[in-house]
Protein backbone atom coordinates (compact mmCIF):
# COMPACT_ATOMS: atom_id res chain seq x y z
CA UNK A 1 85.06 128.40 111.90
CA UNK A 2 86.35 125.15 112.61
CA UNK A 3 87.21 122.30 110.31
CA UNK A 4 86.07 118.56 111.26
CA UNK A 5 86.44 115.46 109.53
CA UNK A 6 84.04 112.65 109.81
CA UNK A 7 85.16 109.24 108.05
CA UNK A 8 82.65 106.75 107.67
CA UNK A 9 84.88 103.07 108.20
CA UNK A 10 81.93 100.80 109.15
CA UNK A 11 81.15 97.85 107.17
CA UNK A 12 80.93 94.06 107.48
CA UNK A 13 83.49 92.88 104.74
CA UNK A 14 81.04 91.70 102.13
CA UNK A 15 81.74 93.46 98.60
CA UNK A 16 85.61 92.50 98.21
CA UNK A 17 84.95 88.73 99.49
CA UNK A 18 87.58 86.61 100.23
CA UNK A 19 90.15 89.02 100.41
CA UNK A 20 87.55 91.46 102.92
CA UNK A 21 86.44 89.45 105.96
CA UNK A 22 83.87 90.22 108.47
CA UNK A 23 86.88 90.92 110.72
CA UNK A 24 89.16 92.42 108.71
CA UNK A 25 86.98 94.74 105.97
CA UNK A 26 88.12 96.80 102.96
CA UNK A 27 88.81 99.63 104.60
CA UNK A 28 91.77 97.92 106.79
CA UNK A 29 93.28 96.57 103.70
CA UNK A 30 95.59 98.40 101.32
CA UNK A 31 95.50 98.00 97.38
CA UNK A 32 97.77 100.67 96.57
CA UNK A 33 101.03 98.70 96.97
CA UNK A 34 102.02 101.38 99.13
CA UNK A 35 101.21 99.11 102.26
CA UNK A 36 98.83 101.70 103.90
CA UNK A 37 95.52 100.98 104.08
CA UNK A 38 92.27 102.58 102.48
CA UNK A 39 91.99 104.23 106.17
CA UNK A 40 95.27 105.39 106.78
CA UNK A 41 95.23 106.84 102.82
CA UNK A 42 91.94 108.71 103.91
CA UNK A 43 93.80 110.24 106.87
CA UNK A 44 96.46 111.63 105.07
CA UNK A 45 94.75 112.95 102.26
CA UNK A 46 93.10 115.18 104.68
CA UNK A 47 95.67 116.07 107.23
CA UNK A 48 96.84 119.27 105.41
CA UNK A 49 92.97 120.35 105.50
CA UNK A 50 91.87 118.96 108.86
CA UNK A 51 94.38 118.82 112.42
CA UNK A 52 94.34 114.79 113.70
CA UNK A 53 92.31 115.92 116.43
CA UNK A 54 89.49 117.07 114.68
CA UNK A 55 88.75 114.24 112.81
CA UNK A 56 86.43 111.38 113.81
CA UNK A 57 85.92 107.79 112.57
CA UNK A 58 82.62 106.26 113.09
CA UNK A 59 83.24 102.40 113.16
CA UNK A 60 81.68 99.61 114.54
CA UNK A 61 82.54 98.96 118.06
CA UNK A 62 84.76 95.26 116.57
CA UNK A 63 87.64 97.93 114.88
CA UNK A 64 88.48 99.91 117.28
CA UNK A 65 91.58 98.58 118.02
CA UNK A 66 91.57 97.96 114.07
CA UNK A 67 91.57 101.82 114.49
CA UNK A 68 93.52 102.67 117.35
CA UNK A 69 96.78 100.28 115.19
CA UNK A 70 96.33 101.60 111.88
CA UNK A 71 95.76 105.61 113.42
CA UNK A 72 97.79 105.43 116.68
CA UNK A 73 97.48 109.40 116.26
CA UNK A 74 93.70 109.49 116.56
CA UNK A 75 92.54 110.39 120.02
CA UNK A 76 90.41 107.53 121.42
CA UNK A 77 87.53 109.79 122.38
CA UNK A 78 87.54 110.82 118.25
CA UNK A 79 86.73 107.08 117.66
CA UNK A 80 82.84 106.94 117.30
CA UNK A 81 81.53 103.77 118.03
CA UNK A 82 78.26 102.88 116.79
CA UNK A 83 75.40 101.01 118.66
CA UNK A 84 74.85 99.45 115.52
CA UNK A 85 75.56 99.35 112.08
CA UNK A 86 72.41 101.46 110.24
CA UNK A 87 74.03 102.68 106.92
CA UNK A 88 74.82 106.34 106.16
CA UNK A 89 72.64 108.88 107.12
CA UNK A 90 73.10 107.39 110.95
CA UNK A 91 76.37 107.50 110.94
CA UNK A 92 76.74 110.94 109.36
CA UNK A 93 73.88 111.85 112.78
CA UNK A 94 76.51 110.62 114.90
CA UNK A 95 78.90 112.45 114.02
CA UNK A 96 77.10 115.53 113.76
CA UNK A 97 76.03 115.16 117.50
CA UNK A 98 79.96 114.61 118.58
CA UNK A 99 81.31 117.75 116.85
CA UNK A 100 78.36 119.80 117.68
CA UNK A 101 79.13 119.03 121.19
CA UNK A 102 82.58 119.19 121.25
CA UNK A 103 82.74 122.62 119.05
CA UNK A 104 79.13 124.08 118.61
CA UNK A 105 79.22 125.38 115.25
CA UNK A 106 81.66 123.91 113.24
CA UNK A 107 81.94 122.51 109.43
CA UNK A 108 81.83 118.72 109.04
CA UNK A 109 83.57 117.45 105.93
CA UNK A 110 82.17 113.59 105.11
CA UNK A 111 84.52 111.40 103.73
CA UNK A 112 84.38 107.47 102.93
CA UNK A 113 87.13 105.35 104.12
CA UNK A 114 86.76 102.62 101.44
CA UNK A 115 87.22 104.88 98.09
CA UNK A 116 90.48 104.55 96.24
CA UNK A 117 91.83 108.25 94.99
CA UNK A 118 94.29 108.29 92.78
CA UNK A 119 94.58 111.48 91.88
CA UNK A 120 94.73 114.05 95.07
């Protein structure tokens, strides 16, 4: 069976105010002092599970490029982006529709991009 990835990296930037903007949300930022953002951390942690081109990010359609700078190794068609912004159980739809149609059966694994993980 194949493995997918869907991370979640919508938001607007509210809950780490000033330092997470509207255009520039938690997710984009790092905190680790490693210089990689909460994003690009999420990414790696599941690269040895899940190949770069079966994982999806559903964003917003304003990080994209966000996206497209901090992944360069996502394939464009893997970004999701959504009409608008309806929480969690949306998303998670969305991405269920992409990898159903791109691989029929296949399991999903859901993953936050904001959630700092110390321990791998």
């Amino acid at each position: 069976m194949v493995v997918t990835a869907l991370i979640m990296a919508g938001g607007l930037g509210e809950r780490f105010w000033p330092r997470s903007r509207r255009h520039l949300p938690k997710q984009f930022l790092s905190f680790t002092g490693s210089g990689k953002s909460m994003l690009q951390l999420t990414v790696e942690r599941i690269l040895p599970l899940v190949a770069i081109d079966h994982i999806f990010i559903a964003t917003g359609m304003e990080y994209q490029n966000l996206i497209l700078e901090q992944v360069p190794e996502i394939p464009l068609e893997n970004i999701l982006c959504e009409p608008v912004g309806k929480n969690t159980a949306p998303c998670i739809g969305l991405g269920a529709v992409h990898i159903e149609k791109r691989f029929g059966e296949a399991l999903m694994l859901v993953l936050a991009s904001d959630h700092m993980i110390h321990y791998e």
